[in-house]
PDB file of N, CA and C in Angstrom:
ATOM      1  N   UNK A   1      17.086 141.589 -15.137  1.00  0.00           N
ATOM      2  CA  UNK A   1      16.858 140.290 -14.515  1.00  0.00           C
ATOM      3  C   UNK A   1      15.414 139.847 -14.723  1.00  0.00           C
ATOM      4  N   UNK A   2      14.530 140.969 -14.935  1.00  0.00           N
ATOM      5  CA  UNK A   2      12.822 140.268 -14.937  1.00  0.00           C
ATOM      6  C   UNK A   2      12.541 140.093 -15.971  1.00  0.00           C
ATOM      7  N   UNK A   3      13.297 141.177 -17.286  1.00  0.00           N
ATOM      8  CA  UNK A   3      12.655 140.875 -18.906  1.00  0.00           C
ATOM      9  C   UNK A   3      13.477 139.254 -19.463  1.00  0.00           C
ATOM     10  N   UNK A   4      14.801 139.193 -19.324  1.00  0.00           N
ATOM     11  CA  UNK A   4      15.200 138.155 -20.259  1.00  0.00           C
ATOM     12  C   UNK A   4      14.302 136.821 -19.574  1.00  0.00           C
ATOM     13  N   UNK A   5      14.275 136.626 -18.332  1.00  0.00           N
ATOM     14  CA  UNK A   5      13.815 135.218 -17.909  1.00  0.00           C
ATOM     15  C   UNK A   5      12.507 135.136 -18.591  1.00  0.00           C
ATOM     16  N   UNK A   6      11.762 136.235 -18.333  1.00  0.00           N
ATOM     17  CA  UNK A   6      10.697 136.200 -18.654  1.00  0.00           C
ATOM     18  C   UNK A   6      10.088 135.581 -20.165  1.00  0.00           C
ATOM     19  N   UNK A   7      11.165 136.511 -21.087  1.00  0.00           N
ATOM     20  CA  UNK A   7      10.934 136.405 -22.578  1.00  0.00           C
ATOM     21  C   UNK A   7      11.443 134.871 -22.940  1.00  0.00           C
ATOM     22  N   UNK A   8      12.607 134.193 -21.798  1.00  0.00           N
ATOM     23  CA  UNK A   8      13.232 132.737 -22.056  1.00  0.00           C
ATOM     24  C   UNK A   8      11.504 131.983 -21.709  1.00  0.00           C
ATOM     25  N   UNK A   9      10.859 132.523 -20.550  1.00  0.00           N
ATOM     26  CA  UNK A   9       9.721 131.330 -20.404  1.00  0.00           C
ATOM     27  C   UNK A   9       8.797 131.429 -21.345  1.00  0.00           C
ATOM     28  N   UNK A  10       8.282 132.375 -21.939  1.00  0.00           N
ATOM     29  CA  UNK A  10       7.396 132.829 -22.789  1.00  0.00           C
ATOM     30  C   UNK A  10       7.794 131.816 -24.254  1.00  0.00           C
ATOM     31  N   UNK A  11       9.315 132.059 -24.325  1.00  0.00           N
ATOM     32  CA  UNK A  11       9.996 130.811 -25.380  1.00  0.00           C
ATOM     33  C   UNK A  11       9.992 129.708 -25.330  1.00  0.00           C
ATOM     34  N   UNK A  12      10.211 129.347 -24.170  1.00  0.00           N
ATOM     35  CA  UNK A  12      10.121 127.665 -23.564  1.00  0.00           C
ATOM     36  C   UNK A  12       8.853 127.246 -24.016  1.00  0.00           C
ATOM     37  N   UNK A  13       8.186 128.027 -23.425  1.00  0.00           N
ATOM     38  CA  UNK A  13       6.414 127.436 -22.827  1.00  0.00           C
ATOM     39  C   UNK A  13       5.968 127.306 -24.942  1.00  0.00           C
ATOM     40  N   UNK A  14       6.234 128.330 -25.917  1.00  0.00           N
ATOM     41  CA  UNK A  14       6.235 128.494 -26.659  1.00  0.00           C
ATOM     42  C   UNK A  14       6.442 127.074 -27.654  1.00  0.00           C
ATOM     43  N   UNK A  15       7.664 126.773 -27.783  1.00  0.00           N
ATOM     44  CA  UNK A  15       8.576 125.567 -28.045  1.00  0.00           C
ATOM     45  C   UNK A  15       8.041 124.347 -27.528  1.00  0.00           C
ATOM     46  N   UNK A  16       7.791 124.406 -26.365  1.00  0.00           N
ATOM     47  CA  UNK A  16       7.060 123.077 -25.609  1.00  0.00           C
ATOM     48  C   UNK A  16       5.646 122.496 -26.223  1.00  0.00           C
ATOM     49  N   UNK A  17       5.147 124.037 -26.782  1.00  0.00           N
ATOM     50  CA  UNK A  17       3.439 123.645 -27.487  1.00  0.00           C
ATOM     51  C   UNK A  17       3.514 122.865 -28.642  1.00  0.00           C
ATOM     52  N   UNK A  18       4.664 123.779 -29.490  1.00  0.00           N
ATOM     53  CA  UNK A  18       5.348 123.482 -30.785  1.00  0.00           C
ATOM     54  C   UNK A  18       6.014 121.818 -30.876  1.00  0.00           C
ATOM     55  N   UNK A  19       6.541 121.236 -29.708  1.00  0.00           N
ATOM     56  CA  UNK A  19       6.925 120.094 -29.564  1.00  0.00           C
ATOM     57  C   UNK A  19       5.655 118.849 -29.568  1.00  0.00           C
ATOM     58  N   UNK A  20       4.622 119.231 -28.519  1.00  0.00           N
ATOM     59  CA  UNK A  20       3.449 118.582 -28.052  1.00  0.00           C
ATOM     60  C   UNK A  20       2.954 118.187 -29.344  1.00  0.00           C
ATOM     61  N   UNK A  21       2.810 119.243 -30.402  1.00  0.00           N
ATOM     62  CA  UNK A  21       1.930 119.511 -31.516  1.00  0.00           C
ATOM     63  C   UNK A  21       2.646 118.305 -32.390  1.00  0.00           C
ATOM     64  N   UNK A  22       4.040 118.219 -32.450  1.00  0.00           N
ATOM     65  CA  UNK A  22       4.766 117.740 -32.805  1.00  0.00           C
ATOM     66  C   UNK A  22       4.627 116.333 -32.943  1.00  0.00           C
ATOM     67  N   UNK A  23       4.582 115.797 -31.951  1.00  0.00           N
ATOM     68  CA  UNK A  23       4.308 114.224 -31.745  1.00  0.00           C
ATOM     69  C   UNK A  23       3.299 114.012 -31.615  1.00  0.00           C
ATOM     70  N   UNK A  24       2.116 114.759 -31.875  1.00  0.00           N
ATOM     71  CA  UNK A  24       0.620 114.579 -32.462  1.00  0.00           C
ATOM     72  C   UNK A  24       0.845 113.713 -33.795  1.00  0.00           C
ATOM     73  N   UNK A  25       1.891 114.031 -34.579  1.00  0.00           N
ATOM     74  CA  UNK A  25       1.861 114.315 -35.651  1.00  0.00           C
ATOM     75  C   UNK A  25       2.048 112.685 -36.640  1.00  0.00           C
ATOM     76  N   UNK A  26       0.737 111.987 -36.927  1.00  0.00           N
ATOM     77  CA  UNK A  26       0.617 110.403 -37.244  1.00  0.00           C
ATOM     78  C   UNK A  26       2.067 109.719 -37.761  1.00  0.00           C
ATOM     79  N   UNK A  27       2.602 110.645 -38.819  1.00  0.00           N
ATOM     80  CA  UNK A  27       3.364 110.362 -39.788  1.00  0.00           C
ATOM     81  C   UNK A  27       4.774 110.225 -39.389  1.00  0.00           C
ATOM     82  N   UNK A  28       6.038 109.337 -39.178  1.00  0.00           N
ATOM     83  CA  UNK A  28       7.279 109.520 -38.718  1.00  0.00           C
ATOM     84  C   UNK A  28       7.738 110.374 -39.591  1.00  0.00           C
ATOM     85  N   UNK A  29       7.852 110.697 -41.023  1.00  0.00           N
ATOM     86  CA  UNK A  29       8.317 111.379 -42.051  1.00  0.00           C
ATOM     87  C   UNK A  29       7.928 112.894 -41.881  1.00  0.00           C
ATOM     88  N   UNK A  30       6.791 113.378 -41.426  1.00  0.00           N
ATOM     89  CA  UNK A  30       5.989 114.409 -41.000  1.00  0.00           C
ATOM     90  C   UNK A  30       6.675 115.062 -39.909  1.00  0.00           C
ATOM     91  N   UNK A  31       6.525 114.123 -38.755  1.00  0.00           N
ATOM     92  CA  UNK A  31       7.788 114.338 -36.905  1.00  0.00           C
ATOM     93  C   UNK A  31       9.164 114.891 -37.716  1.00  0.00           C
ATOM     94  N   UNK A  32       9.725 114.099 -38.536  1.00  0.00           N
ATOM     95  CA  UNK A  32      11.024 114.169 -38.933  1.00  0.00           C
ATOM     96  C   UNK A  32      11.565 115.493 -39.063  1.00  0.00           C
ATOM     97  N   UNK A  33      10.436 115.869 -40.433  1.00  0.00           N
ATOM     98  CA  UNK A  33      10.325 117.517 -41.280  1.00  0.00           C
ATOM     99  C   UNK A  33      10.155 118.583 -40.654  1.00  0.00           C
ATOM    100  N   UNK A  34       8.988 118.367 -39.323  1.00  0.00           N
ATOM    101  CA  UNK A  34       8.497 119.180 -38.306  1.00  0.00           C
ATOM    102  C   UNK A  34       9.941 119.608 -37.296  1.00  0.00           C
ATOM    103  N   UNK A  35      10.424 118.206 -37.117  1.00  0.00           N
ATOM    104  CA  UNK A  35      11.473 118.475 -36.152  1.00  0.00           C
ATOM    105  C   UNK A  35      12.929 119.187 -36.740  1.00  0.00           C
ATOM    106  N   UNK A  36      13.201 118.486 -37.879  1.00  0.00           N
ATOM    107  CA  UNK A  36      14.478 119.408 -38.595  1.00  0.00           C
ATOM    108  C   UNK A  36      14.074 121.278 -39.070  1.00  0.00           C
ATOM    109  N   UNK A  37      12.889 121.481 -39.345  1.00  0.00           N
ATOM    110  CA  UNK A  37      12.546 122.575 -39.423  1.00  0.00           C
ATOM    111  C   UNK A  37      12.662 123.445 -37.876  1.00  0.00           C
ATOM    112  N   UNK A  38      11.716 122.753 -36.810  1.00  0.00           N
ATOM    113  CA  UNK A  38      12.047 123.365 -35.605  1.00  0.00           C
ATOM    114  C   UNK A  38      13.347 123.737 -34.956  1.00  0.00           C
ATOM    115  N   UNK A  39      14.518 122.650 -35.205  1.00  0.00           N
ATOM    116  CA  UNK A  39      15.627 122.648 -34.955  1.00  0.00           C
ATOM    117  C   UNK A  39      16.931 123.872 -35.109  1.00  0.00           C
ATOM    118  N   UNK A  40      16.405 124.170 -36.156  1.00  0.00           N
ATOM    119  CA  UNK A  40      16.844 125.454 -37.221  1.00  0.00           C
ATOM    120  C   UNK A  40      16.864 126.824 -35.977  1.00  0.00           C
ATOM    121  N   UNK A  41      15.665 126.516 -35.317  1.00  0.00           N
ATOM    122  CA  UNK A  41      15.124 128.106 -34.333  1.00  0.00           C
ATOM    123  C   UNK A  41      15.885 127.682 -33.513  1.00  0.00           C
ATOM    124  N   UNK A  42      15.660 126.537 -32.759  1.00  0.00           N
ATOM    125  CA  UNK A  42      15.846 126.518 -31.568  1.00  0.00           C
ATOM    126  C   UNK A  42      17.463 126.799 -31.431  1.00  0.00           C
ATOM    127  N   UNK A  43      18.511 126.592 -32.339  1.00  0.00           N
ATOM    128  CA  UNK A  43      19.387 126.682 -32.212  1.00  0.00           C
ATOM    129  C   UNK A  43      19.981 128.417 -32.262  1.00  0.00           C
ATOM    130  N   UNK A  44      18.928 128.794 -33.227  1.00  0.00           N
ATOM    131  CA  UNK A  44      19.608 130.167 -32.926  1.00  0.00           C
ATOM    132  C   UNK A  44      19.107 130.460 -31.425  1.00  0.00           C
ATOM    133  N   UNK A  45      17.912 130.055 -31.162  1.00  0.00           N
ATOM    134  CA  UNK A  45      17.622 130.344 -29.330  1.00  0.00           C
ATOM    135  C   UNK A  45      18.293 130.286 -28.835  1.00  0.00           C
ATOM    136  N   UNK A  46      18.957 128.867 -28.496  1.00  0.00           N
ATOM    137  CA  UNK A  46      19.827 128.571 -27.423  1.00  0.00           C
ATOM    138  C   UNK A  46      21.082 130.077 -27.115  1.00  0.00           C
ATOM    139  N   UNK A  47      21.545 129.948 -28.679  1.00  0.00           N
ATOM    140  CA  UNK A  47      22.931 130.563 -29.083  1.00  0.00           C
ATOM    141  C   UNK A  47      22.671 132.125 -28.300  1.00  0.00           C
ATOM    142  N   UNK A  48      21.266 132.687 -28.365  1.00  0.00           N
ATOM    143  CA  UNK A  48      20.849 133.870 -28.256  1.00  0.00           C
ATOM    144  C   UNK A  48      20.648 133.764 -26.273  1.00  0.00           C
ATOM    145  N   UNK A  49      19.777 132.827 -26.127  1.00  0.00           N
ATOM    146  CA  UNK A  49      19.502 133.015 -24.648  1.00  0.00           C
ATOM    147  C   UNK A  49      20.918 132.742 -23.805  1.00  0.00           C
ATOM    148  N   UNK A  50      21.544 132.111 -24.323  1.00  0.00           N
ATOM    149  CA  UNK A  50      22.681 131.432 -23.431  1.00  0.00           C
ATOM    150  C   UNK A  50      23.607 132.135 -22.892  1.00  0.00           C
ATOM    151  N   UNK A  51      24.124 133.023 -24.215  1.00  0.00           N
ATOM    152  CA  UNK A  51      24.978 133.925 -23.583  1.00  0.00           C
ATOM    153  C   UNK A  51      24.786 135.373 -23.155  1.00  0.00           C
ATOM    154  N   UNK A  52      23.040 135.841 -23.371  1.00  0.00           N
ATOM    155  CA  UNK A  52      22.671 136.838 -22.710  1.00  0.00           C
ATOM    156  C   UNK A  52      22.350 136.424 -21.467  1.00  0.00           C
ATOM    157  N   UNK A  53      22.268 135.442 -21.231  1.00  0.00           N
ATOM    158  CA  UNK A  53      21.973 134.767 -19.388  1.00  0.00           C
ATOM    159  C   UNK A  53      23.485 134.414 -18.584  1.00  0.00           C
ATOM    160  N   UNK A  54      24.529 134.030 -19.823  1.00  0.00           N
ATOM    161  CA  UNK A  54      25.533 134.100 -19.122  1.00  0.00           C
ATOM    162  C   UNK A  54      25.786 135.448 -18.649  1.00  0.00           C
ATOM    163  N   UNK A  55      25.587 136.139 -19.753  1.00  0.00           N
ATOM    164  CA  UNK A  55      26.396 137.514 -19.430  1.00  0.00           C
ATOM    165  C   UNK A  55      25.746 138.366 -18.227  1.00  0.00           C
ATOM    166  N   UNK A  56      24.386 138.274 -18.532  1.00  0.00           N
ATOM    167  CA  UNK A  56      23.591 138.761 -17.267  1.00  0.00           C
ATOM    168  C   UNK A  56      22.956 138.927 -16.207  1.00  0.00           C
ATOM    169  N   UNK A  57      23.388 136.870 -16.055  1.00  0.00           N
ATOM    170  CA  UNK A  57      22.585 136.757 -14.902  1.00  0.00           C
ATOM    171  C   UNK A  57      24.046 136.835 -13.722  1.00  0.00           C
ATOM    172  N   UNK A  58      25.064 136.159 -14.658  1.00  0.00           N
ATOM    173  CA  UNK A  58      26.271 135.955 -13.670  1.00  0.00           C
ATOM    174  C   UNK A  58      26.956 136.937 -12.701  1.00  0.00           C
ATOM    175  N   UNK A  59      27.361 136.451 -11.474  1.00  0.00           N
ATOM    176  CA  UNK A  59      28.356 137.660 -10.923  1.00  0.00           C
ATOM    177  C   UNK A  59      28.933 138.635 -11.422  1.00  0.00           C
ATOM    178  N   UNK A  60      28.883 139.778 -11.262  1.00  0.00           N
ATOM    179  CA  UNK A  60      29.256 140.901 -12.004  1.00  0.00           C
ATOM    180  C   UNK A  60      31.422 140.845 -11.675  1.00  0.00           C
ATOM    181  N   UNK A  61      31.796 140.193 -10.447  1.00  0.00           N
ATOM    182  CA  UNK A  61      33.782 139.968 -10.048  1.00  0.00           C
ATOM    183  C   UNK A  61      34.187 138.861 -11.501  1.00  0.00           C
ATOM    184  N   UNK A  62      33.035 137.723 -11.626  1.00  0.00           N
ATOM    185  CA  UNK A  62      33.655 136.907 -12.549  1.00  0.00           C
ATOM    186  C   UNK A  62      34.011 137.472 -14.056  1.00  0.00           C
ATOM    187  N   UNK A  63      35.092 137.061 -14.737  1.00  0.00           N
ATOM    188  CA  UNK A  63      35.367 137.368 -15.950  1.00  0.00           C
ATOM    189  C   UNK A  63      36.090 138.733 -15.973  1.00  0.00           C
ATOM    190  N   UNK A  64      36.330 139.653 -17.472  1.00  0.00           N
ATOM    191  CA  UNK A  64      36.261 141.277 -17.529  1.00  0.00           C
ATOM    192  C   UNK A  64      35.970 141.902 -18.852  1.00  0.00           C
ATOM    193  N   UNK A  65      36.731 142.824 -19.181  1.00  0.00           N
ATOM    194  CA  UNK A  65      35.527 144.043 -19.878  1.00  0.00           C
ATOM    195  C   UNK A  65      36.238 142.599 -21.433  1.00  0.00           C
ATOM    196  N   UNK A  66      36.661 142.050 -21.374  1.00  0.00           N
ATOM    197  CA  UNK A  66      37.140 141.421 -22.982  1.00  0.00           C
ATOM    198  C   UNK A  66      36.121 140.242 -22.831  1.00  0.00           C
ATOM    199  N   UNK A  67      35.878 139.564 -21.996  1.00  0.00           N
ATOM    200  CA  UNK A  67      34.818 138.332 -21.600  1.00  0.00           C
ATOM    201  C   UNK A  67      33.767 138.771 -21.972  1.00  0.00           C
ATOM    202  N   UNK A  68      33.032 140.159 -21.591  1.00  0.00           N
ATOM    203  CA  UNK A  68      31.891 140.820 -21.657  1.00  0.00           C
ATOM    204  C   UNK A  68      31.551 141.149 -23.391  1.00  0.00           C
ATOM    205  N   UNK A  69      33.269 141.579 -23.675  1.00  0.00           N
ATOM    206  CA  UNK A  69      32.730 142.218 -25.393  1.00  0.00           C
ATOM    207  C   UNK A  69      32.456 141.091 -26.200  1.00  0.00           C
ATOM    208  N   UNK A  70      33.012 139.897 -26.208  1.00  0.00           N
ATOM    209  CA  UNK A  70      32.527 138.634 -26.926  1.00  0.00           C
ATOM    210  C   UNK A  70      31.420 138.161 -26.484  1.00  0.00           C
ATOM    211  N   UNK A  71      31.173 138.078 -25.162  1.00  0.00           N
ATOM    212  CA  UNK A  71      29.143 137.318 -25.280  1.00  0.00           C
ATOM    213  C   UNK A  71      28.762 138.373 -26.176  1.00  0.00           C
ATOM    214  N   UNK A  72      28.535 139.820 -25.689  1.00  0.00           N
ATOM    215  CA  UNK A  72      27.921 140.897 -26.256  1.00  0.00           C
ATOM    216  C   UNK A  72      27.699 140.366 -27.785  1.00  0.00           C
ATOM    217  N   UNK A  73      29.610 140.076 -28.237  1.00  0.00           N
ATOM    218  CA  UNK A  73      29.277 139.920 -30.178  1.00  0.00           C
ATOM    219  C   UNK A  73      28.405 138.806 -30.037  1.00  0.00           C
ATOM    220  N   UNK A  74      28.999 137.794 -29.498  1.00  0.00           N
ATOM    221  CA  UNK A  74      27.632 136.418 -29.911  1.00  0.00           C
ATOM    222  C   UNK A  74      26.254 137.061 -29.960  1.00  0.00           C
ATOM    223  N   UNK A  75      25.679 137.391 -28.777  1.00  0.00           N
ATOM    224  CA  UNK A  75      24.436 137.458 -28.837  1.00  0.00           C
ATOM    225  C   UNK A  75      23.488 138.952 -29.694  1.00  0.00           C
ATOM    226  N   UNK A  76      24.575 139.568 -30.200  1.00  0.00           N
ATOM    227  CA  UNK A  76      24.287 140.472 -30.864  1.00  0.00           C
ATOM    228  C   UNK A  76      24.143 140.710 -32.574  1.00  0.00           C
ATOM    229  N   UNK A  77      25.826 140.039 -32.470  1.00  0.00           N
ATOM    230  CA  UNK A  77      26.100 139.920 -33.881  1.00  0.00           C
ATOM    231  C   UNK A  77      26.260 138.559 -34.572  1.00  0.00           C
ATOM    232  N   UNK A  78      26.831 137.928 -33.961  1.00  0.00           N
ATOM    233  CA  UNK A  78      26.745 136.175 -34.363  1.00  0.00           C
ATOM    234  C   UNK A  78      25.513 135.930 -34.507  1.00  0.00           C
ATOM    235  N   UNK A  79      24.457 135.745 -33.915  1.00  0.00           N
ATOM    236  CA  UNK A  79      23.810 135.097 -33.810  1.00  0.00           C
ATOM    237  C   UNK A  79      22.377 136.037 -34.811  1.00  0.00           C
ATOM    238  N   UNK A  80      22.650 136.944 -35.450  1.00  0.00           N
ATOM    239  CA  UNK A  80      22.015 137.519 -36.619  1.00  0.00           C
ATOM    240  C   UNK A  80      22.653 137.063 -37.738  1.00  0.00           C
ATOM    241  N   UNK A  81      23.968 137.148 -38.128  1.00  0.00           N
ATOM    242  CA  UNK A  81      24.532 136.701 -38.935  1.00  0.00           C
ATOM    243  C   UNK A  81      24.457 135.257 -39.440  1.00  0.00           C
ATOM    244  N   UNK A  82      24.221 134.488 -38.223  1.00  0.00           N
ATOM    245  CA  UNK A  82      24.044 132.905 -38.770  1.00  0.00           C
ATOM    246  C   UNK A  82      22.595 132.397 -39.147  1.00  0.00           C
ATOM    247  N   UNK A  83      21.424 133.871 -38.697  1.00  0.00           N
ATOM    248  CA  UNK A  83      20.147 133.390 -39.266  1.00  0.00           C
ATOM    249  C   UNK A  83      20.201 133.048 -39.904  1.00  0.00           C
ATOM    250  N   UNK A  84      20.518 133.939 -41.339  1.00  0.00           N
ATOM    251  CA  UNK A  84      20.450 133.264 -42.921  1.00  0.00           C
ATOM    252  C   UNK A  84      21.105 132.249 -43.329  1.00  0.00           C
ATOM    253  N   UNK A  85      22.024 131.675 -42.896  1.00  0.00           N
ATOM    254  CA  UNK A  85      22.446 130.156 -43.189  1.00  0.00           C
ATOM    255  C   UNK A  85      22.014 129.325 -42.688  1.00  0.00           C
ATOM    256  N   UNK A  86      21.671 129.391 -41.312  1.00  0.00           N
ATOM    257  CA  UNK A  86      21.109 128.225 -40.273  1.00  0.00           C
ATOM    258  C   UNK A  86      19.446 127.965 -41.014  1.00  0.00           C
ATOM    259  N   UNK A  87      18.812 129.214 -41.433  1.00  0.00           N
ATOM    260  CA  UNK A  87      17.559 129.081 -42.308  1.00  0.00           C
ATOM    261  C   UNK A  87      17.770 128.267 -43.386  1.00  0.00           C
ATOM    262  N   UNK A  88      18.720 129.097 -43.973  1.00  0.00           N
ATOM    263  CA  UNK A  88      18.697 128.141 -45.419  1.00  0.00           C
ATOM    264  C   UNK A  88      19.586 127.194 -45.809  1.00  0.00           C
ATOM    265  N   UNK A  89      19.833 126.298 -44.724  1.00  0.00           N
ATOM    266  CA  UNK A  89      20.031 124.873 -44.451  1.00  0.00           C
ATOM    267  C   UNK A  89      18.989 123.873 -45.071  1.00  0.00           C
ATOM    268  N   UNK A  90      17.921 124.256 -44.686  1.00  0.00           N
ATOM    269  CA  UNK A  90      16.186 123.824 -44.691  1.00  0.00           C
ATOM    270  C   UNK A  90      15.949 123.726 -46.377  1.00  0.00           C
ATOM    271  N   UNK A  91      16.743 125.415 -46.680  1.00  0.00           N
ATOM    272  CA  UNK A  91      16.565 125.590 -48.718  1.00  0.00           C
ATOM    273  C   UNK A  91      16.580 123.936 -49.583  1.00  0.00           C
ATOM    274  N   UNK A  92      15.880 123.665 -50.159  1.00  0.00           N
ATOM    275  CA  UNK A  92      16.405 122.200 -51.373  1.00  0.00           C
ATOM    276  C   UNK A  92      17.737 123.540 -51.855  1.00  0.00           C
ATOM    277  N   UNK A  93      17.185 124.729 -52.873  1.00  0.00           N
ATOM    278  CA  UNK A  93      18.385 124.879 -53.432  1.00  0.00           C
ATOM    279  C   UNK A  93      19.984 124.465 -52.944  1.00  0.00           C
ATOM    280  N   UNK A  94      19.732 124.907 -51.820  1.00  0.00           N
ATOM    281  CA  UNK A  94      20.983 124.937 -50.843  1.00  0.00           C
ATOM    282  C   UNK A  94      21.588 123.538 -50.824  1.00  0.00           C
ATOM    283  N   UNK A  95      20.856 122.894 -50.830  1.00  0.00           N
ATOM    284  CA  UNK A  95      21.221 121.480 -50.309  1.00  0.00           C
ATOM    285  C   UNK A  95      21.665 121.016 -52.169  1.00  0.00           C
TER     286      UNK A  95
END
């Protein structure tokens, strides 16, 4: 209960600088690049914090052991697996 929140604010507060910095940024074309690049993380974040907070912050009666083994895969294995595509989205090759 004290490490994940913790490591979520450390991310937030993180992301929030990264945003600020963001709309510093003179150029709309610049915001654009900045922001589709940022977008890329934040999504594996979400995917990563979401369901280790579902899984761990929630009542331990709700759900059972089959509810538990799928967050587990998301936030374990999904959400490694989709690095390398969700990254190289961003690739020109790719595109």
């Amino acid at each position: 209960i004290i490490i994940l929140p913790g490591t979520l604010i450390v991310t937030a507060v993180s992301y929030g600088c990264i945003i600020i910095t963001i709309w510093h940024i003179p150029s709309s074309a610049g915001r654009k690049k900045a922001f589709s690049t940022c977008s890329a993380h934040l999504i594996v974040v979400t995917v990563f914090y979401s369901t280790c907070i579902y899984r761990y912050i929630r009542p331990a009666q709700r759900g059972g052991q089959d509810s538990d083994k799928v967050l587990s895969f998301f936030y374990s294995v999904l959400t490694q697996m989709l690095n390398p595509y969700i990254y190289s989205l961003r690739n020109r090759q790719v595109k």
